[in-house]
PDB file of N, CA and C in Angstrom:
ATOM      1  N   UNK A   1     -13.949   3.178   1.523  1.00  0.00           N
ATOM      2  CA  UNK A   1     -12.904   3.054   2.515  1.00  0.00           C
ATOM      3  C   UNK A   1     -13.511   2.787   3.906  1.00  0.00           C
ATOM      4  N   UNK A   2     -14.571   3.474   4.052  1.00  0.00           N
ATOM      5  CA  UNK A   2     -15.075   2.946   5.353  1.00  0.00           C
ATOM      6  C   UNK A   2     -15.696   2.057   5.885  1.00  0.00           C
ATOM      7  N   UNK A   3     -15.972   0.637   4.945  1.00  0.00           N
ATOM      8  CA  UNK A   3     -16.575  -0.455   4.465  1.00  0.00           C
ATOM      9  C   UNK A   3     -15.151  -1.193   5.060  1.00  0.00           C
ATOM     10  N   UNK A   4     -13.806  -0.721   4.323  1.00  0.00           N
ATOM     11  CA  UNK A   4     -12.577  -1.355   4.714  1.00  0.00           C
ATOM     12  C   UNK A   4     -12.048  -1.313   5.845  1.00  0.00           C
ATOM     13  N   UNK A   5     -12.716   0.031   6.787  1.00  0.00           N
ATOM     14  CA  UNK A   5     -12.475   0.272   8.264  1.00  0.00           C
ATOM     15  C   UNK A   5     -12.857  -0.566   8.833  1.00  0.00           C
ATOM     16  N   UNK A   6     -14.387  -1.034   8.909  1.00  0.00           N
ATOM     17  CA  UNK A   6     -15.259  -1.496   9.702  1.00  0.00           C
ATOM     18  C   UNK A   6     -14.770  -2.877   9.847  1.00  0.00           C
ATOM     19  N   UNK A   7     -13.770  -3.583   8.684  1.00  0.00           N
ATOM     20  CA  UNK A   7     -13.159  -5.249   8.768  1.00  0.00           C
ATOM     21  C   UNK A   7     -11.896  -4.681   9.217  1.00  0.00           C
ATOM     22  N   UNK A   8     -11.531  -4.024  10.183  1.00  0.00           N
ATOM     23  CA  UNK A   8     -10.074  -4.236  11.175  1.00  0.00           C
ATOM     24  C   UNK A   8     -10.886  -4.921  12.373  1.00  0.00           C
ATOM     25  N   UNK A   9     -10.482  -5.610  12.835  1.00  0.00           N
ATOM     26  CA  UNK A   9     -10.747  -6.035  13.967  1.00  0.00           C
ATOM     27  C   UNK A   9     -10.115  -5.098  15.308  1.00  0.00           C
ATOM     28  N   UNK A  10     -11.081  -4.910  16.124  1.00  0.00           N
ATOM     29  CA  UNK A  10     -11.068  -4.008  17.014  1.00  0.00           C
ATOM     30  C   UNK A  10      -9.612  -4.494  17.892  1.00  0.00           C
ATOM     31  N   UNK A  11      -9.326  -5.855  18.014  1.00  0.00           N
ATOM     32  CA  UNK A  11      -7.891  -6.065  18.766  1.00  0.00           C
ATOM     33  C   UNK A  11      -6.795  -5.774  18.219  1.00  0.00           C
ATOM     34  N   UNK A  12      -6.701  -5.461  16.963  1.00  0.00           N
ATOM     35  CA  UNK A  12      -5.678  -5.304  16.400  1.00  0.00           C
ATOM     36  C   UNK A  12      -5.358  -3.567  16.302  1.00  0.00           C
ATOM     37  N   UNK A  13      -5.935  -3.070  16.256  1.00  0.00           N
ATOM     38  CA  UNK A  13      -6.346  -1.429  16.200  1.00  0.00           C
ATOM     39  C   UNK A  13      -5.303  -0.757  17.453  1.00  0.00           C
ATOM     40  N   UNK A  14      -5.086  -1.229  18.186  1.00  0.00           N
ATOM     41  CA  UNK A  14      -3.826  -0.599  18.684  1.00  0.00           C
ATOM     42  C   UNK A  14      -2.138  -1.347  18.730  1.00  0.00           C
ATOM     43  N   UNK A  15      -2.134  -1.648  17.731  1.00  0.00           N
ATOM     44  CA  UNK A  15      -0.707  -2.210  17.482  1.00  0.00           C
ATOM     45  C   UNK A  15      -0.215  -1.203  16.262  1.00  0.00           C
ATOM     46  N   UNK A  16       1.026  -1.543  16.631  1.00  0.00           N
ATOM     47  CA  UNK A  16       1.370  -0.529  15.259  1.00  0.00           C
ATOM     48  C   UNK A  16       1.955  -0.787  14.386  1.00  0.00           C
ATOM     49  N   UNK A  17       1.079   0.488  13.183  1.00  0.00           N
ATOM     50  CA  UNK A  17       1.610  -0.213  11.791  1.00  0.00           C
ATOM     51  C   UNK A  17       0.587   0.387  10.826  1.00  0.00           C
ATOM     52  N   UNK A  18       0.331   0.137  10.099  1.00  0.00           N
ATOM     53  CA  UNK A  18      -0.852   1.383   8.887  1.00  0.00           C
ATOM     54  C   UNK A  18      -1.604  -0.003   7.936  1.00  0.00           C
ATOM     55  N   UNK A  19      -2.549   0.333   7.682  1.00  0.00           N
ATOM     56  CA  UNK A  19      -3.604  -0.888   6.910  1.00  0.00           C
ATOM     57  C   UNK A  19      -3.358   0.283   5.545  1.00  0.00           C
ATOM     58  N   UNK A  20      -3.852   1.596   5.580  1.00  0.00           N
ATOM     59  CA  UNK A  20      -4.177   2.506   4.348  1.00  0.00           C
ATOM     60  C   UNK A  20      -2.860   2.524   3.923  1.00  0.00           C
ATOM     61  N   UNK A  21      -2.311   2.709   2.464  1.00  0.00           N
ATOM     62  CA  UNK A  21      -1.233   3.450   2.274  1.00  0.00           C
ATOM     63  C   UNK A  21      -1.652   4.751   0.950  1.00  0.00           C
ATOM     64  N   UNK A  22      -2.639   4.682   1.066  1.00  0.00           N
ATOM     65  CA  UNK A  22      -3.230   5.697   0.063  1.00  0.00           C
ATOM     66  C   UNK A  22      -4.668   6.157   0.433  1.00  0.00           C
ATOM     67  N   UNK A  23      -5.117   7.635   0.268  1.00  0.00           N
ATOM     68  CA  UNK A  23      -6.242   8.253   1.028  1.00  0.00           C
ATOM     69  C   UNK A  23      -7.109   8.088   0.189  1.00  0.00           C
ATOM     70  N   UNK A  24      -8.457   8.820   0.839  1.00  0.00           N
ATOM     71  CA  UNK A  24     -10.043   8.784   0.642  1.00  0.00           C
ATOM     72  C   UNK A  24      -9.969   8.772  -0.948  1.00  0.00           C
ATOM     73  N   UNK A  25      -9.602   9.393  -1.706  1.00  0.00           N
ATOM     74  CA  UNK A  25      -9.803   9.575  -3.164  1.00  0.00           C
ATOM     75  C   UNK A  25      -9.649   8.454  -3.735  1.00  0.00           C
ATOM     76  N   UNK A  26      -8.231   7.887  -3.382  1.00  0.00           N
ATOM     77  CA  UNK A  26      -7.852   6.521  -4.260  1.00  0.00           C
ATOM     78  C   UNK A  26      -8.778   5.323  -4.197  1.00  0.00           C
ATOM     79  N   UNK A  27      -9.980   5.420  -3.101  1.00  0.00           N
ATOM     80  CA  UNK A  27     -10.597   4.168  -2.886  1.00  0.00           C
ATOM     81  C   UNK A  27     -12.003   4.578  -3.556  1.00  0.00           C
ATOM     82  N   UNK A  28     -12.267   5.799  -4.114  1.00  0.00           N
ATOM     83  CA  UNK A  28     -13.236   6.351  -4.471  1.00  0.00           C
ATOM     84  C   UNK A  28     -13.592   5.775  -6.613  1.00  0.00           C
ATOM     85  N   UNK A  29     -14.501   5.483  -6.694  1.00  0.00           N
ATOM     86  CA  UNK A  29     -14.786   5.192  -8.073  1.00  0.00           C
ATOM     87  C   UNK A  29     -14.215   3.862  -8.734  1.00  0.00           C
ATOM     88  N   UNK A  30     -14.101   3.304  -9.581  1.00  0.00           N
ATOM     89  CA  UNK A  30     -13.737   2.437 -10.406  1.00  0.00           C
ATOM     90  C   UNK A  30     -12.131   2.548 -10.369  1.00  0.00           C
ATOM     91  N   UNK A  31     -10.825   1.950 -10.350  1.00  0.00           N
ATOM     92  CA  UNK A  31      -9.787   2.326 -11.016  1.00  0.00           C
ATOM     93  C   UNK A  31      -9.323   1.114 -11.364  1.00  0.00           C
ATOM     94  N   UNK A  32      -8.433   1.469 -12.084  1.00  0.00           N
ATOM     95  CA  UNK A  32      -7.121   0.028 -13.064  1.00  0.00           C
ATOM     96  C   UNK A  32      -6.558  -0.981 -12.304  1.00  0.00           C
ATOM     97  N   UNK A  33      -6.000  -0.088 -11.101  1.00  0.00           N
ATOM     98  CA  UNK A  33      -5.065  -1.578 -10.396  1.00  0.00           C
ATOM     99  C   UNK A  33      -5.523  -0.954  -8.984  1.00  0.00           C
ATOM    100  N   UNK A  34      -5.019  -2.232  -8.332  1.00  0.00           N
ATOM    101  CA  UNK A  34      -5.105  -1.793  -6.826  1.00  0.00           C
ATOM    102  C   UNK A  34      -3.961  -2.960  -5.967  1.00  0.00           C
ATOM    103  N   UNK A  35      -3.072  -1.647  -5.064  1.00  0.00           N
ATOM    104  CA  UNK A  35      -1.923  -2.268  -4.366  1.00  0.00           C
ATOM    105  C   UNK A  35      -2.650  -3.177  -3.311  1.00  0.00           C
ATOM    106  N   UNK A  36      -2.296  -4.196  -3.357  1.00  0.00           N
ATOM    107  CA  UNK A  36      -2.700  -5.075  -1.832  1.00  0.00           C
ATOM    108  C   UNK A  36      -1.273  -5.695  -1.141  1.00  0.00           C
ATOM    109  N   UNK A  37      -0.881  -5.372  -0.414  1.00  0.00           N
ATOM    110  CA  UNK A  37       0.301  -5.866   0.697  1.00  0.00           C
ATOM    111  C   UNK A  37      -0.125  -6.811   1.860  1.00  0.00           C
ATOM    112  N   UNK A  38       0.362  -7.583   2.766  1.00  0.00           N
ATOM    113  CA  UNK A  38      -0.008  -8.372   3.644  1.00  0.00           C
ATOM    114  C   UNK A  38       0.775  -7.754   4.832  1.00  0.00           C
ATOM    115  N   UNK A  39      -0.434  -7.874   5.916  1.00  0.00           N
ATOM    116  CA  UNK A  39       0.226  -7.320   7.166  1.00  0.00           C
ATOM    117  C   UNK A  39       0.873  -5.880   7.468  1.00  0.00           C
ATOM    118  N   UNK A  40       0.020  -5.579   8.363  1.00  0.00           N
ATOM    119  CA  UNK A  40       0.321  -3.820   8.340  1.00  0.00           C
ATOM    120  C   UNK A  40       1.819  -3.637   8.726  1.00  0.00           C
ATOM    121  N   UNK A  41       2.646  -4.209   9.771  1.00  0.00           N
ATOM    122  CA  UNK A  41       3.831  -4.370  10.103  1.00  0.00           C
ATOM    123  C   UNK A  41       4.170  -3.014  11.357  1.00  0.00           C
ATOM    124  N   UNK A  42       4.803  -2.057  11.258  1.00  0.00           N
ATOM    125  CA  UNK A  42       4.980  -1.081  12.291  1.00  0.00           C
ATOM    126  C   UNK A  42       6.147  -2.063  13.349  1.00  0.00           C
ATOM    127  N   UNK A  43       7.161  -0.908  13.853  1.00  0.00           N
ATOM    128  CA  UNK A  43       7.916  -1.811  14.778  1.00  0.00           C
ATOM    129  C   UNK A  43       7.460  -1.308  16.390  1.00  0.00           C
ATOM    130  N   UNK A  44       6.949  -2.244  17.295  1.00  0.00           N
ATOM    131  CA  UNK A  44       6.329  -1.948  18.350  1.00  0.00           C
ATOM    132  C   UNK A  44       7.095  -1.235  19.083  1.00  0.00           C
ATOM    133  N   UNK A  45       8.143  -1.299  19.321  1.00  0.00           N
ATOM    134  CA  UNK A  45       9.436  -0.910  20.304  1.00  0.00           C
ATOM    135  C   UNK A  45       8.776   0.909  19.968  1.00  0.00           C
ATOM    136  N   UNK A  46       9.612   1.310  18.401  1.00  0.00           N
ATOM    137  CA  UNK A  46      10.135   2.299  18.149  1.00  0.00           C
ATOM    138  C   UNK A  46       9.025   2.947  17.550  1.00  0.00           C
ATOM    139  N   UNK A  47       7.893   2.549  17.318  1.00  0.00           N
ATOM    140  CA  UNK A  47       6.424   2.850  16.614  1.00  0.00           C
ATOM    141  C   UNK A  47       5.623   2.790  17.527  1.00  0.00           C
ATOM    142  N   UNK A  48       5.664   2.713  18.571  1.00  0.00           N
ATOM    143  CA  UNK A  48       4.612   2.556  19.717  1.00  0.00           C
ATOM    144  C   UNK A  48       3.354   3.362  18.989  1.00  0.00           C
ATOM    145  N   UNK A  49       3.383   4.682  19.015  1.00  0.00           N
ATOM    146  CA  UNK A  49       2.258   5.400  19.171  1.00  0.00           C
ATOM    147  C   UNK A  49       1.998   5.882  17.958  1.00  0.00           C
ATOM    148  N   UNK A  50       2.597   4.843  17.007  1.00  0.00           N
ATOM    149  CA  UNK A  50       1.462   4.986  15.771  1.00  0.00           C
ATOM    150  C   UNK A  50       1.115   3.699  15.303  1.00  0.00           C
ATOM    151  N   UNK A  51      -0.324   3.885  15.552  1.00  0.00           N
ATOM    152  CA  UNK A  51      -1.026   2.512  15.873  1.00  0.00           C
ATOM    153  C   UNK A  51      -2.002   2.323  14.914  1.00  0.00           C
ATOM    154  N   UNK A  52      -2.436   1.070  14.199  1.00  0.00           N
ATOM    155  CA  UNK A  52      -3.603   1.078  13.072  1.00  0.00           C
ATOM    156  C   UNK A  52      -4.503   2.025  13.252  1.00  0.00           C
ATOM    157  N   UNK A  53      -5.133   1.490  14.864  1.00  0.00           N
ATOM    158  CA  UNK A  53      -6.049   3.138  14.925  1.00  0.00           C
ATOM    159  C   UNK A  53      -5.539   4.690  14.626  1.00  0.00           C
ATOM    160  N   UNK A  54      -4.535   5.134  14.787  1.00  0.00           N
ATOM    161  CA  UNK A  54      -3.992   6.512  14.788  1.00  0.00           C
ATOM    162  C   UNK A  54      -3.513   6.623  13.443  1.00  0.00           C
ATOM    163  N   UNK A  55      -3.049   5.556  12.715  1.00  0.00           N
ATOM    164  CA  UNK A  55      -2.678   5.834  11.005  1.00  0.00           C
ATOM    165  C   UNK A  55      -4.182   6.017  10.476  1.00  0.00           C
ATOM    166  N   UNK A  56      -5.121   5.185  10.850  1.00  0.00           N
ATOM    167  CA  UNK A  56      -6.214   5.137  10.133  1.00  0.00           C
ATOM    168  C   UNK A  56      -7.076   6.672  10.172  1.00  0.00           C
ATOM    169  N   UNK A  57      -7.105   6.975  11.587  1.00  0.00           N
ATOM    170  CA  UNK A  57      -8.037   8.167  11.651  1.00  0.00           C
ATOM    171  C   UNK A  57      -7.163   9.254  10.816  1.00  0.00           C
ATOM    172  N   UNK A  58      -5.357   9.388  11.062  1.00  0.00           N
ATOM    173  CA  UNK A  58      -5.103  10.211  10.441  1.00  0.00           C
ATOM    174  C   UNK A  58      -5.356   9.996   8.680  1.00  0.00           C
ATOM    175  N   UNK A  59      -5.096   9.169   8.112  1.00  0.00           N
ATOM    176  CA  UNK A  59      -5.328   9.074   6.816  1.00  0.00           C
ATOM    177  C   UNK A  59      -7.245   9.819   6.266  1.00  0.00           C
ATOM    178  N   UNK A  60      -8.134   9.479   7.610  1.00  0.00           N
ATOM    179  CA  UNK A  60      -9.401   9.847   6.986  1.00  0.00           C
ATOM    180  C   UNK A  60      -9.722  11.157   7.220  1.00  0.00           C
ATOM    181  N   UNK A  61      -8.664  11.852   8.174  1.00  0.00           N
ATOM    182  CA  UNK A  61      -8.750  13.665   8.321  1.00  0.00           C
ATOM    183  C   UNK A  61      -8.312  13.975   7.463  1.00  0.00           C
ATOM    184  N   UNK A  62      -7.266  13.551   6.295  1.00  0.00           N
ATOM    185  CA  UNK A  62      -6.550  13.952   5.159  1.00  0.00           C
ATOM    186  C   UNK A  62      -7.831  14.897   4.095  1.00  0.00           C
ATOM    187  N   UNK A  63      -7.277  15.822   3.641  1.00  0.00           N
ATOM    188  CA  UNK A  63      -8.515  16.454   2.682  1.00  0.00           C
ATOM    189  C   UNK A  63      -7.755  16.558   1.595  1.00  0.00           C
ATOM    190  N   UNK A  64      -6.586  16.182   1.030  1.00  0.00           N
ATOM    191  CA  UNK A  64      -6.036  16.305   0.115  1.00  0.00           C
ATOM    192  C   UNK A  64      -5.743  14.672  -0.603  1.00  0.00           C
ATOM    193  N   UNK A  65      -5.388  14.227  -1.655  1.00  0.00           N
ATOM    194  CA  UNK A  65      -4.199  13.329  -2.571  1.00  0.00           C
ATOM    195  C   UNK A  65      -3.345  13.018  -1.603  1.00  0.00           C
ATOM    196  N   UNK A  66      -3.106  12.025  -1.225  1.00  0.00           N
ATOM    197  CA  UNK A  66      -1.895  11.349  -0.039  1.00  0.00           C
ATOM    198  C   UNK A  66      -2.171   9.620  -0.939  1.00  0.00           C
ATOM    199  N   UNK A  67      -0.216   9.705  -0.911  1.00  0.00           N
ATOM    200  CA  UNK A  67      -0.061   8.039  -0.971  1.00  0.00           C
ATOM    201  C   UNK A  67       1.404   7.960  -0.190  1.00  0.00           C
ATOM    202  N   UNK A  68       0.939   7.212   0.938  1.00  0.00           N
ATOM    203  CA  UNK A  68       2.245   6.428   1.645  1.00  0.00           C
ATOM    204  C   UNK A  68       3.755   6.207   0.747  1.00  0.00           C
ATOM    205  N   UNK A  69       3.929   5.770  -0.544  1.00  0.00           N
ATOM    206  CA  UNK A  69       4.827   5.652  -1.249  1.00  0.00           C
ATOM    207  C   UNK A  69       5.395   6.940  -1.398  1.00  0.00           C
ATOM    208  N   UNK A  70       4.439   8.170  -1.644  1.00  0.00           N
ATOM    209  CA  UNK A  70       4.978   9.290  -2.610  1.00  0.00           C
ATOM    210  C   UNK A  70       5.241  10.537  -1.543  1.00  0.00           C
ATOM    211  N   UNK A  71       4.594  10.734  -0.348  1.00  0.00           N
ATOM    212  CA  UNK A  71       4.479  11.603   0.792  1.00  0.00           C
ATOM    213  C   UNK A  71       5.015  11.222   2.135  1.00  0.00           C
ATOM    214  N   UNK A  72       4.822   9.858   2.178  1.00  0.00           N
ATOM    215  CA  UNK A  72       5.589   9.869   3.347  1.00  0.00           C
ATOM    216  C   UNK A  72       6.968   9.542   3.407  1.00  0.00           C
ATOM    217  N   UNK A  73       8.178  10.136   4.663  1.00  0.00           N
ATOM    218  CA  UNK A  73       9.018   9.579   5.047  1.00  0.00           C
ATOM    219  C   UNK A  73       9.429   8.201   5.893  1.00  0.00           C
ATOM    220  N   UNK A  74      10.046   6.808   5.097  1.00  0.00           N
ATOM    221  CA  UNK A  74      10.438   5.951   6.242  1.00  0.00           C
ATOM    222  C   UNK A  74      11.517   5.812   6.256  1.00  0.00           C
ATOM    223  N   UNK A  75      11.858   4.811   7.212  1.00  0.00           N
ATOM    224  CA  UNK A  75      12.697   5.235   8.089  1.00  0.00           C
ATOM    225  C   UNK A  75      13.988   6.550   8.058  1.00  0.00           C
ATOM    226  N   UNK A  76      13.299   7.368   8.191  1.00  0.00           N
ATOM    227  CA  UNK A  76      14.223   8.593   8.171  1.00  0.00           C
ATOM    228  C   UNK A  76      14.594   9.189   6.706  1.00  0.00           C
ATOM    229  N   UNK A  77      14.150   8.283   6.200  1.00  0.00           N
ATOM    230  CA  UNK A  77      14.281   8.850   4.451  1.00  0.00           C
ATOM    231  C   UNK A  77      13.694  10.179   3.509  1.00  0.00           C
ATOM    232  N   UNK A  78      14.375  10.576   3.357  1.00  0.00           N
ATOM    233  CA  UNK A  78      13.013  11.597   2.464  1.00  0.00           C
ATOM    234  C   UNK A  78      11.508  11.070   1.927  1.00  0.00           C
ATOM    235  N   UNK A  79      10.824  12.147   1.494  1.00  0.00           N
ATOM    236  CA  UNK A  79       9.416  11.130   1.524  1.00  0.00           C
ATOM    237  C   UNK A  79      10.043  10.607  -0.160  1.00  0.00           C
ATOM    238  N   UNK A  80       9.374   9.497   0.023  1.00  0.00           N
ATOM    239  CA  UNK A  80       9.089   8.713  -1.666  1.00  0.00           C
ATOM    240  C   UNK A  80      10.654   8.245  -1.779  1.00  0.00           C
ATOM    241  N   UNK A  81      11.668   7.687  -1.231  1.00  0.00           N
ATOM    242  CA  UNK A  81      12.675   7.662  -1.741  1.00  0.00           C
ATOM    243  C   UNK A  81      12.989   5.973  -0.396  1.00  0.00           C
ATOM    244  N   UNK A  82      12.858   5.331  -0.026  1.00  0.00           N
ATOM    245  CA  UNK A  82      12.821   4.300   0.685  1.00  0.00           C
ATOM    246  C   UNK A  82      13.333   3.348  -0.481  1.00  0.00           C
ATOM    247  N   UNK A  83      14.103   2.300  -0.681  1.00  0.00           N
ATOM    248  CA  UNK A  83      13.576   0.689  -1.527  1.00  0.00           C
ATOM    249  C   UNK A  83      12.165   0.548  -2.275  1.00  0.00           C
ATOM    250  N   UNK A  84      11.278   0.044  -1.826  1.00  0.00           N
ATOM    251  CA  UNK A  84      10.112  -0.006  -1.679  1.00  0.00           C
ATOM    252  C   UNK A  84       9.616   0.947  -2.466  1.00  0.00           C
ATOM    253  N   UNK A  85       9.301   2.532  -1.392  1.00  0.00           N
ATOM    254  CA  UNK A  85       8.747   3.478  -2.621  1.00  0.00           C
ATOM    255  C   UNK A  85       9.297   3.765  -3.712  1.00  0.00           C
ATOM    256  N   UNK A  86      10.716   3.853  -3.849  1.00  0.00           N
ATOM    257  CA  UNK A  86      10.857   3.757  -5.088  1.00  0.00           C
ATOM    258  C   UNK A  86      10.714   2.715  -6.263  1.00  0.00           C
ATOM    259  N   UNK A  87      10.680   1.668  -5.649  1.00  0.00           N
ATOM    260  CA  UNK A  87      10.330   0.545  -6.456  1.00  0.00           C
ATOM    261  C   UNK A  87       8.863   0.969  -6.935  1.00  0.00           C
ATOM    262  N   UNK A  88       7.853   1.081  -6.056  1.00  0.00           N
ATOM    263  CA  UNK A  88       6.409   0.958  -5.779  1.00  0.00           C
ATOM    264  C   UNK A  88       6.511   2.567  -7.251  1.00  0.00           C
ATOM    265  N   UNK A  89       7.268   3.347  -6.849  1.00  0.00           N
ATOM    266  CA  UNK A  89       6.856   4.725  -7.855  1.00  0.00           C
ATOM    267  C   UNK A  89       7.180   4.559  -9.282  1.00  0.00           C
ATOM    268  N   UNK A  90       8.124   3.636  -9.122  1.00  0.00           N
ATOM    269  CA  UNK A  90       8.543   3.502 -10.531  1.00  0.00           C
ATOM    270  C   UNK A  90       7.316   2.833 -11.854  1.00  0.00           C
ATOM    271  N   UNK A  91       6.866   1.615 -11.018  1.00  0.00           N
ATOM    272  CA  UNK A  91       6.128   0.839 -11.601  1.00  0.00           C
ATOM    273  C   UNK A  91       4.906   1.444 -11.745  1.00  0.00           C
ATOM    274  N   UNK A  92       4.694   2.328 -10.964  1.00  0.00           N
ATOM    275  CA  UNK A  92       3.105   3.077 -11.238  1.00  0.00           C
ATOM    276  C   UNK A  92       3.390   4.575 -12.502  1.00  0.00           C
ATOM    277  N   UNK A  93       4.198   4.988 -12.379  1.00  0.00           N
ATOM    278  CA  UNK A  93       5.130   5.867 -13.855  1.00  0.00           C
ATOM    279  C   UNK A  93       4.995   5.023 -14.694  1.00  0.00           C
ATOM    280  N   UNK A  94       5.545   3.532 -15.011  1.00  0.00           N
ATOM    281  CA  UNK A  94       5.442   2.775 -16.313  1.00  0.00           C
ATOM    282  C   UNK A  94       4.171   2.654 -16.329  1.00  0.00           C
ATOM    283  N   UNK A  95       3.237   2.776 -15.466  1.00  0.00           N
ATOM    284  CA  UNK A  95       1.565   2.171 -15.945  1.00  0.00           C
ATOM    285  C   UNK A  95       1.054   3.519 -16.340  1.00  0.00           C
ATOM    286  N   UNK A  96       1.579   4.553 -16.115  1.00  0.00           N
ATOM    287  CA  UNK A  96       0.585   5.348 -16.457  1.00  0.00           C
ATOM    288  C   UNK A  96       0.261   6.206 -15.265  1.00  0.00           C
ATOM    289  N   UNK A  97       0.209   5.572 -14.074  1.00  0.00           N
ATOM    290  CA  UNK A  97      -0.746   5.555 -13.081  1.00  0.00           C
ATOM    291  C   UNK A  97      -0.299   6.745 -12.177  1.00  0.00           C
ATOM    292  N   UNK A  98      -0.623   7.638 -11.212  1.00  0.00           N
ATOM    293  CA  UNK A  98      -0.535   8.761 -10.168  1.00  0.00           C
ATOM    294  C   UNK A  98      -0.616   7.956  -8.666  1.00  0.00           C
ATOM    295  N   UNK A  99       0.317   8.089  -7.998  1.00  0.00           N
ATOM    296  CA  UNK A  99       0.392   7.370  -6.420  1.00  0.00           C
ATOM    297  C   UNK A  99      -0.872   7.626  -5.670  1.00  0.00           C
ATOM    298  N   UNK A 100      -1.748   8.804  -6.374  1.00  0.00           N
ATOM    299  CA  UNK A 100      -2.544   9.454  -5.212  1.00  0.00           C
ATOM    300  C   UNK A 100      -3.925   8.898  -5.675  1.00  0.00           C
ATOM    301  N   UNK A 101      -3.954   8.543  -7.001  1.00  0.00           N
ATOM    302  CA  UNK A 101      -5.176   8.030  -7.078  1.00  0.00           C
ATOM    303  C   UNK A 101      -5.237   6.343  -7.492  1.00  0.00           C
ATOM    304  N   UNK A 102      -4.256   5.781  -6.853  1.00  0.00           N
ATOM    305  CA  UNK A 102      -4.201   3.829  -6.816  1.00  0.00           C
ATOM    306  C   UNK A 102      -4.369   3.665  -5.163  1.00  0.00           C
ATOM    307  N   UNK A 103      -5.374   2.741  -5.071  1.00  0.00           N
ATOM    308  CA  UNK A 103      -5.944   2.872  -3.718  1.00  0.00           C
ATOM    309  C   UNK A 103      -5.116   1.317  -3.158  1.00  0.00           C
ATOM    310  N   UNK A 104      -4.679   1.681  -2.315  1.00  0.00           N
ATOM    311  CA  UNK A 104      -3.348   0.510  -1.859  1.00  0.00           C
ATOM    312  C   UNK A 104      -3.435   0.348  -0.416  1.00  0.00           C
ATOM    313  N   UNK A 105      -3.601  -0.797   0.253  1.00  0.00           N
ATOM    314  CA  UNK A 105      -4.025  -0.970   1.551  1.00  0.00           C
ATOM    315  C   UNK A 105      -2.938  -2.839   1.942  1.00  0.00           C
ATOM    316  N   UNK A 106      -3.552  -3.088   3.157  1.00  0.00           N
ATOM    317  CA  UNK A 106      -2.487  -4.406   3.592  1.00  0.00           C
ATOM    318  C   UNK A 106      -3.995  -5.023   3.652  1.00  0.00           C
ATOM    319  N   UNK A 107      -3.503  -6.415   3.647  1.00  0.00           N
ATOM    320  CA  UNK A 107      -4.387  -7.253   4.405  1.00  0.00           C
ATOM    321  C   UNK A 107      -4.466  -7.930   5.729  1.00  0.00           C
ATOM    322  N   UNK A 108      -4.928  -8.101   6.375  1.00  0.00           N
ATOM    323  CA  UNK A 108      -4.295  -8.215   8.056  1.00  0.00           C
ATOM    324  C   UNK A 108      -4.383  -9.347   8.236  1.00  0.00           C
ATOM    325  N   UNK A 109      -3.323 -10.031   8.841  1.00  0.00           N
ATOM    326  CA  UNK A 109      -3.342 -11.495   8.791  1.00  0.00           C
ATOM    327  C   UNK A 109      -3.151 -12.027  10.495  1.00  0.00           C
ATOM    328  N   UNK A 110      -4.279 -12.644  10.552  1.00  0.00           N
ATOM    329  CA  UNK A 110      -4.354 -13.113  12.287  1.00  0.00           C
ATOM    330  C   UNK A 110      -3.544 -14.875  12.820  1.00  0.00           C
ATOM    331  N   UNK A 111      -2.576 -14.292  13.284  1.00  0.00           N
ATOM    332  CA  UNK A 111      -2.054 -15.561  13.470  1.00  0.00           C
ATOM    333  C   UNK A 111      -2.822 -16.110  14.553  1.00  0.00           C
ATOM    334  N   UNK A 112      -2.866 -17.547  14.817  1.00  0.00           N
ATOM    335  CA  UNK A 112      -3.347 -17.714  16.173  1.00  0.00           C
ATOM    336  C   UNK A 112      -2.736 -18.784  16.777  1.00  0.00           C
TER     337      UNK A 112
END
């Protein structure tokens, strides 16, 4: 994971929006699948001050199993219950698979 830190580009690091959606464990060892999404996203207005940098450091203080789909709340939703996470939870139940250990991140896409 910290191989995956070091390719954010330092300009982008305070905009907001999350690159990780799953912690230190899930990126750890060999596994089956791996989530890749495009573009961290975050809405600037109403997300100001959670910023790639501030999702990122918080995700690497985590000492526990954390996946964005299964723990966190968006927009105002209970955690794991969004469109999305539930879509995203369902399909990892049919594989077999645990939210906390599929290592799932964005790819950052630089317009210019």
């Amino acid at each position: 994971m910290e191989k995956l830190i070091s390719l954010i580009p330092q300009s982008l690091k305070a905009q907001s929006g999350s690159v990780f959606y799953s912690g230190k464990e899930a990126f750890q060892g060999e596994k089956k699948m791996y989530i890749l999404g495009i573009n961290p996203g975050g809405n600037p207005e109403r997300q100001q001050a959670e910023t790639i940098d501030w999702h990122t450091n918080k995700v690497m203080a985590m000492t526990s199993g954390w996946s964005a789909y299964l723990d966190e709340s968006w927009r105002s939703k209970p955690p794991g219950t969004s469109r999305l996470q539930k879509r995203l939870l369902h399909l990892l139940k049919i594989l077999g698979l645990h939210p906390h250990e599929v290592p799932a991140s964005n790819v950052i896409e630089i317009l210019k």
